[in-house]
Protein backbone atom coordinates (compact mmCIF):
# COMPACT_ATOMS: atom_id res chain seq x y z
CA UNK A 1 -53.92 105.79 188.27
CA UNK A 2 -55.48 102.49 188.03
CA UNK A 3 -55.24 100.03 191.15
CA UNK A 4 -57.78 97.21 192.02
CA UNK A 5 -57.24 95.47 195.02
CA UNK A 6 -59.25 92.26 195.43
CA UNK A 7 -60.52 90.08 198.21
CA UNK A 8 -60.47 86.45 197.01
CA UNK A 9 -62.06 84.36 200.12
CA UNK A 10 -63.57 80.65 200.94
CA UNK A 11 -63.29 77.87 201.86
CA UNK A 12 -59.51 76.04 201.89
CA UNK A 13 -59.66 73.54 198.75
CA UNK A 14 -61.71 76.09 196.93
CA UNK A 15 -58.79 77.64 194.86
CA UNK A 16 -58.80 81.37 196.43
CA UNK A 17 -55.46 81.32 196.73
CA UNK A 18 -54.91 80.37 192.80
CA UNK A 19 -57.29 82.97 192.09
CA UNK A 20 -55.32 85.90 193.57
CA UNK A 21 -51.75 83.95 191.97
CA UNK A 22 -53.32 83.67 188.61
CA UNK A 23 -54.30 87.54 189.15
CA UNK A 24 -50.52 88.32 190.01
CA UNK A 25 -49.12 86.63 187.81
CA UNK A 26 -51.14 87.99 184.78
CA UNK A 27 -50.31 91.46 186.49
CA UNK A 28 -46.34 91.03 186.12
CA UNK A 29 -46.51 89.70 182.48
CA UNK A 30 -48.73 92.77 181.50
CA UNK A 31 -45.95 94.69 183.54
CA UNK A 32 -47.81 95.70 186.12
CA UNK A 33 -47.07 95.82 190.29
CA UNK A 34 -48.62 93.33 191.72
CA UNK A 35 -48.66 91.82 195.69
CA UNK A 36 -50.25 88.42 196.81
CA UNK A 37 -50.60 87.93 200.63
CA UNK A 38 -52.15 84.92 201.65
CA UNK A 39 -53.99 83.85 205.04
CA UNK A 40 -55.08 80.36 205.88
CA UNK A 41 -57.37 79.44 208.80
CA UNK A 42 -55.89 77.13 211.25
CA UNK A 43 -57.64 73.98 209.93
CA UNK A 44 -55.89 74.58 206.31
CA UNK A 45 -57.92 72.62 203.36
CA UNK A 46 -61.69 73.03 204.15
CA UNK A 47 -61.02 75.96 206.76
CA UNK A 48 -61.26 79.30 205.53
CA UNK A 49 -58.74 81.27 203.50
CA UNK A 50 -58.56 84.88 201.64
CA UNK A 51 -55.66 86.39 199.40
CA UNK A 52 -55.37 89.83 199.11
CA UNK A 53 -54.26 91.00 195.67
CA UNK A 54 -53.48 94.01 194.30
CA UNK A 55 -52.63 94.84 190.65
CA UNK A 56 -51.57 98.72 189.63
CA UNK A 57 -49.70 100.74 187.14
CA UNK A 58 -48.60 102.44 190.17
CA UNK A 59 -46.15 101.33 193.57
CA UNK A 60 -47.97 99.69 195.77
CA UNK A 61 -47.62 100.74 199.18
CA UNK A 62 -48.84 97.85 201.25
CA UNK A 63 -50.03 94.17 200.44
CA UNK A 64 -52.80 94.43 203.58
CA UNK A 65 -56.81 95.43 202.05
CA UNK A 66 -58.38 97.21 204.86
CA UNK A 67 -62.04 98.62 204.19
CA UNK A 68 -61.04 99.78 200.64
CA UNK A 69 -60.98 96.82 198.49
CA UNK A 70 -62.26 97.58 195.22
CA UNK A 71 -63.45 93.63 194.66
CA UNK A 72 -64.47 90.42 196.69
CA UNK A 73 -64.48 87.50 194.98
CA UNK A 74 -66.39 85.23 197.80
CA UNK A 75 -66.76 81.26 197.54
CA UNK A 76 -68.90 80.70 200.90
CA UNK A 77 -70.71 82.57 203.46
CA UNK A 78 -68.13 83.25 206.12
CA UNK A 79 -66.38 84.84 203.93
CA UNK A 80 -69.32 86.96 202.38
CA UNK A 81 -70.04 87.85 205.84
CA UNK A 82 -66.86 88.99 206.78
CA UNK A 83 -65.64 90.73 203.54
CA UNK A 84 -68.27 92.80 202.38
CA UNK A 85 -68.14 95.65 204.96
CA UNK A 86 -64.29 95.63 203.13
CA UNK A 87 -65.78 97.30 200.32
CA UNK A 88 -65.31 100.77 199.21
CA UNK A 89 -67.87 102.74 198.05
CA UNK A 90 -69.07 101.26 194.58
CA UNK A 91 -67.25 98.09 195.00
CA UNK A 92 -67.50 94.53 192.84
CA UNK A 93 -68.99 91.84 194.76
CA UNK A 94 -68.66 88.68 193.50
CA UNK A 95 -70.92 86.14 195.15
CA UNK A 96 -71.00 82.42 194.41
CA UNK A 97 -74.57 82.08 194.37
CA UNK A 98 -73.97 78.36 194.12
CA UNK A 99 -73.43 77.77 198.05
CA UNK A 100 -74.62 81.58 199.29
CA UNK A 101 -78.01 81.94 198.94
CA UNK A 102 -78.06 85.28 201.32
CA UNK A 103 -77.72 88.07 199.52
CA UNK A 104 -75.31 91.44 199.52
CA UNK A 105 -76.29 94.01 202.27
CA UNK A 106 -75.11 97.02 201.31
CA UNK A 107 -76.82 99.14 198.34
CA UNK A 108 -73.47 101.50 197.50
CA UNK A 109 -71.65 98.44 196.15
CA UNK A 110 -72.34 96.48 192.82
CA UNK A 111 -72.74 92.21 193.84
CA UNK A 112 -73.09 89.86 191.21
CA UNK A 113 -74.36 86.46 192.02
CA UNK A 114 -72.88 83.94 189.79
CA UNK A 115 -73.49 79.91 190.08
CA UNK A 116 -69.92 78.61 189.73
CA UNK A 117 -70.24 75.65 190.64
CA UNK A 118 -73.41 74.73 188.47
CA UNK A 119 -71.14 76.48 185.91
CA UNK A 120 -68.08 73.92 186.92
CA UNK A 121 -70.11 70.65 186.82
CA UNK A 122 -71.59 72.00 183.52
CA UNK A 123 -67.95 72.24 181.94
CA UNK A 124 -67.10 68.95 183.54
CA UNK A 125 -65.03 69.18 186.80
CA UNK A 126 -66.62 71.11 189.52
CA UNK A 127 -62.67 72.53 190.06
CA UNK A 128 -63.09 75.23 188.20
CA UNK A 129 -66.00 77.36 190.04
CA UNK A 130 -62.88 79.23 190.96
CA UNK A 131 -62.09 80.25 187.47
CA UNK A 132 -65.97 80.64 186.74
CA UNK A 133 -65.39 83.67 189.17
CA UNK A 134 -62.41 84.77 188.21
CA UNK A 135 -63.40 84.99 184.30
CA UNK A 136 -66.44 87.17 186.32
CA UNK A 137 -64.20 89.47 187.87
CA UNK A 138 -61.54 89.93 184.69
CA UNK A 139 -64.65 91.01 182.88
CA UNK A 140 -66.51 93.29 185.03
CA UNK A 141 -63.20 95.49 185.40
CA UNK A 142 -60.65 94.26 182.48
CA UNK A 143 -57.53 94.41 185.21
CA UNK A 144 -55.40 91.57 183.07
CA UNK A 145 -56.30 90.22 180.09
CA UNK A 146 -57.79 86.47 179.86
CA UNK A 147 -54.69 85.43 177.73
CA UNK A 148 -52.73 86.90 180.48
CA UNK A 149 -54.16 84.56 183.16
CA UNK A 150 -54.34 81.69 180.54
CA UNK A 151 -50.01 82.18 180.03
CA UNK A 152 -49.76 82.19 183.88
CA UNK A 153 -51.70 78.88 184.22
CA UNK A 154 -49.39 77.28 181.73
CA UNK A 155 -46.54 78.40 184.01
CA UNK A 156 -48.37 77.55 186.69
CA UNK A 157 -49.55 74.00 185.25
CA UNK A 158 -46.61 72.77 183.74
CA UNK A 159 -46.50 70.83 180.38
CA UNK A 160 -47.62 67.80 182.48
CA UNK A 161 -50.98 69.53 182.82
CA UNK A 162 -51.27 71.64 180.14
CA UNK A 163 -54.37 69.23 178.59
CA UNK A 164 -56.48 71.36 181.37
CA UNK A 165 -55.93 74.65 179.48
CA UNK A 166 -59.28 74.39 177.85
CA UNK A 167 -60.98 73.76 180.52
CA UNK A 168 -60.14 76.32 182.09
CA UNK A 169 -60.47 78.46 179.27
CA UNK A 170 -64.03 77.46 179.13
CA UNK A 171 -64.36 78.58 182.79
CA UNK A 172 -63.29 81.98 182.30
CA UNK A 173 -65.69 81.95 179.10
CA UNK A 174 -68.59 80.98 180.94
CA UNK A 175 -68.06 83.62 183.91
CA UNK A 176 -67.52 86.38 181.71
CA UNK A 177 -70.70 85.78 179.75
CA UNK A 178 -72.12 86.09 183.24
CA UNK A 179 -71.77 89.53 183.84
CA UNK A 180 -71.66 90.67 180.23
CA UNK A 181 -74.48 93.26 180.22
């Protein structure tokens, strides 16, 4: 049975939320289950916000991640702080080394500290950090494939946006060459 269910938390306005569609959505067109549940702080864009996401060959039972996530994907501290006890054993932190600067706790779990955001303004528009971590994460434990999450950002996009495609591609490059060991 494979199942990972991710953690993808910062700041509002930092594309979490994408993060964990893009992740579903590559999920269903690999035909896989997938759930999405969002939660927004009260003050919405630059408050905090986390999607948990979980992507199996197997039913999935509940859409809530409590203290056995198998990944966090975290864009700022409060949500480092607050995520990584969520961990199981052996876990994949993700840690955007570009605006954390503390680093992971815990010795049982596996952190990465990537600089998405130097990454981002290196490509050219500092709103891809999110895709910096999320071609990190799609890496690390090959869940979807990157052409997956590339054919749910054109669905995603539209043909009005499509001219951001390899951008983004570029992103998810540039994290995976991260972690690449």
């Amino acid at each position: 049975m494979v199942q990972e269910r991710i953690i993808c938390a910062g700041f509002g306005g930092q594309g979490v939320m994408s993060m964990g569609q893009l992740i579903s959505y590559a999920g269903m067109i690999e035909g896989k289950n997938v759930s999405w549940l969002p939660s927004y702080g009260p003050e919405m864009r630059g408050g905090t916000a986390n999607c948990n996401v979980t992507v199996s060959d197997t039913p999935i039972g509940s859409p809530i991640i409590a203290h056995n996530a198998t990944a966090a994907i975290v864009m700022n501290l409060p949500s480092l702080i607050k995520f990584e006890k969520e961990l199981e054993k052996d876990g994949i932190l993700l840690i955007n080394s570009s605006l954390i600067e503390k680093k992971a706790e815990r010795d049982d779990i596996r952190a990465f500290y990537i600089p998405a955001n130097e990454i981002a303004v290196e490509i050219g528009n500092t709103k891809v950090a999110n895709m910096v971590m999320l071609g990190a994460y799609i890496q690390l434990t090959k869940i979807v494939k990157p052409e997956s999450i590339i054919q749910a950002l054109r669905k995603v996009f539209g043909p009005s946006k499509e001219h951001l495609i390899p951008l983004n591609e570029e992103a998810l490059k540039r994290g995976a060459e991260m972690v690449k060991a």
